[in-house]
Protein backbone atom coordinates (compact mmCIF):
# COMPACT_ATOMS: atom_id res chain seq x y z
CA UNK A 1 284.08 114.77 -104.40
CA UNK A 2 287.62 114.23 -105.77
CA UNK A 3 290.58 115.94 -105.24
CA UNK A 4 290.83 117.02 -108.83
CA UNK A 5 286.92 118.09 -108.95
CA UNK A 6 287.55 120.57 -105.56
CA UNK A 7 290.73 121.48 -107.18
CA UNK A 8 288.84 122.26 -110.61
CA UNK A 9 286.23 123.78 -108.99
CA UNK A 10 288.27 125.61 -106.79
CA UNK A 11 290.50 127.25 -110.22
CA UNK A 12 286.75 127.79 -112.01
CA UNK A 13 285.70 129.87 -108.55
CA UNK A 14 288.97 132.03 -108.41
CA UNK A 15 291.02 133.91 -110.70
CA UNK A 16 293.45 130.21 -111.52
CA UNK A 17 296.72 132.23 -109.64
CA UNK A 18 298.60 129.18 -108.62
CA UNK A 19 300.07 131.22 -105.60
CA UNK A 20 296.66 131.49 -103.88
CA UNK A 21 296.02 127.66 -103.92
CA UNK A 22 295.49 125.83 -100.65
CA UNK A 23 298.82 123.80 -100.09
CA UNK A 24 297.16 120.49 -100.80
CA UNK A 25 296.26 121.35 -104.52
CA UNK A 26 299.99 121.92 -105.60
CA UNK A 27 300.31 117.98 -106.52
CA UNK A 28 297.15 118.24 -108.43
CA UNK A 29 298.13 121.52 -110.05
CA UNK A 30 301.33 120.00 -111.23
CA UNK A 31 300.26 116.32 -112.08
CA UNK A 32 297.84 118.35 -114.27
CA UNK A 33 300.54 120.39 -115.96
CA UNK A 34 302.71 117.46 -116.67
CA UNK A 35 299.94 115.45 -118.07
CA UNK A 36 299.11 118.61 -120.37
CA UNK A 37 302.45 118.86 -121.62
CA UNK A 38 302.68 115.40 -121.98
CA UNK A 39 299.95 115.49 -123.97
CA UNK A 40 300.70 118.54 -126.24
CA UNK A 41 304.26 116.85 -126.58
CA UNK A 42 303.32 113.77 -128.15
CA UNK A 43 300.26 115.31 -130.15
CA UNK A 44 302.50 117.21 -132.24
CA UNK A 45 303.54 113.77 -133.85
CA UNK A 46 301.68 112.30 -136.61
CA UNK A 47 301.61 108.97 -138.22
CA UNK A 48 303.48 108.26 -141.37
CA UNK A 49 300.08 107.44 -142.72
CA UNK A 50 299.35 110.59 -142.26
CA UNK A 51 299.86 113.11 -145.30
CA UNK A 52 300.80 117.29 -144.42
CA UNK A 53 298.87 119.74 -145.72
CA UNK A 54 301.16 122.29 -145.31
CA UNK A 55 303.99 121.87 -147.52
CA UNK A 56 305.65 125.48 -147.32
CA UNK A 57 307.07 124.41 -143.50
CA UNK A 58 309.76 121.93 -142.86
CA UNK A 59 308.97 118.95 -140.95
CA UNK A 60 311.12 116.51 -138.99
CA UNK A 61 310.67 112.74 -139.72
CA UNK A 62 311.62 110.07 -136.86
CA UNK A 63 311.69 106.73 -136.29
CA UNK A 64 313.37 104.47 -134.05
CA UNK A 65 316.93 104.87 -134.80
CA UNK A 66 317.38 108.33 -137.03
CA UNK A 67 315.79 111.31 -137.10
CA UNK A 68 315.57 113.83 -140.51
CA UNK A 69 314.95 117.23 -141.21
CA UNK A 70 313.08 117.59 -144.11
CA UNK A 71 311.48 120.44 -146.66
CA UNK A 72 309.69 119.34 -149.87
CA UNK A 73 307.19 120.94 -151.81
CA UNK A 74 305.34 117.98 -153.23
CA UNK A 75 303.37 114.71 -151.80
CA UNK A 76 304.47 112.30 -153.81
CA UNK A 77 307.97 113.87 -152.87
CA UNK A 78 307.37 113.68 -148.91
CA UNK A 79 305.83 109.90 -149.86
CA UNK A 80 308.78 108.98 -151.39
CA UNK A 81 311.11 110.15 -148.23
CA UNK A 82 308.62 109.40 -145.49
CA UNK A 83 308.83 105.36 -146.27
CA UNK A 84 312.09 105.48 -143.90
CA UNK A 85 310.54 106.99 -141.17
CA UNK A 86 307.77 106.48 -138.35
CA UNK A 87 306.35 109.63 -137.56
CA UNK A 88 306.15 113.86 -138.39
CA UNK A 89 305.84 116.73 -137.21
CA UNK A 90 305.59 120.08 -138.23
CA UNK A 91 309.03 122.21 -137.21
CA UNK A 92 307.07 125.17 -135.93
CA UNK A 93 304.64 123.07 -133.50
CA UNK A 94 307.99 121.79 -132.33
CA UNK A 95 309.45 125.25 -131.06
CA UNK A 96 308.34 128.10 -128.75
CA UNK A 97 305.63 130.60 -129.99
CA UNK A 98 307.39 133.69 -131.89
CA UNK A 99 310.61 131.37 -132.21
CA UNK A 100 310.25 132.10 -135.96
CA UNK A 101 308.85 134.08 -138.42
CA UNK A 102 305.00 133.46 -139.72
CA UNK A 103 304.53 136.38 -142.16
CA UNK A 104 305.53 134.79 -145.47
């Protein structure tokens, strides 16, 4: 059995308090965090080929040498502005929960 199975096992058996993990599970436990926030980090992003759906919430647009904030209301409108850039994401995945206001 692998580390990360007994250490998976071991969260599934107990109530997943960090503090009561046996000393050599705190590597796991934090190679695990990193790669989740890792992961959440750069799934935010989406491809230029990608249209929004949401068009009420700004987005930023990046690509290798600028980045842009940018609000439109319209495809065609974000299609037209998007041709400069790489990648979007929606501002509000990009910030901390209740960092702003979701009642509209």
């Amino acid at each position: 059995m692998t580390e990360e199975t007994k250490f998976k096992l071991f969260c599934a058996s107990n109530d997943n308090t960090y503090s009561k993990l046996p000393a050599q599970y705190g590597l796991i436990a934090r190679n695990l965090y990193k790669d989740g926030a890792d992961w959440y980090r750069n799934n935010v992003w989406h491809e230029i080929s990608e249209d929004p759906t949401e068009f009420d919430s700004p987005f930023l647009l990046i690509n290798s040498s600028t980045c842009d904030l940018f609000k439109c209301d319209y495809l065609d409108v974000f299609k037209n502005v998007a041709k400069k850039f790489d990648k979007w994401a929606y501002i509000e995945d990009l910030l901390p929960d209740n960092y702003i206001n979701k009642e509209k």
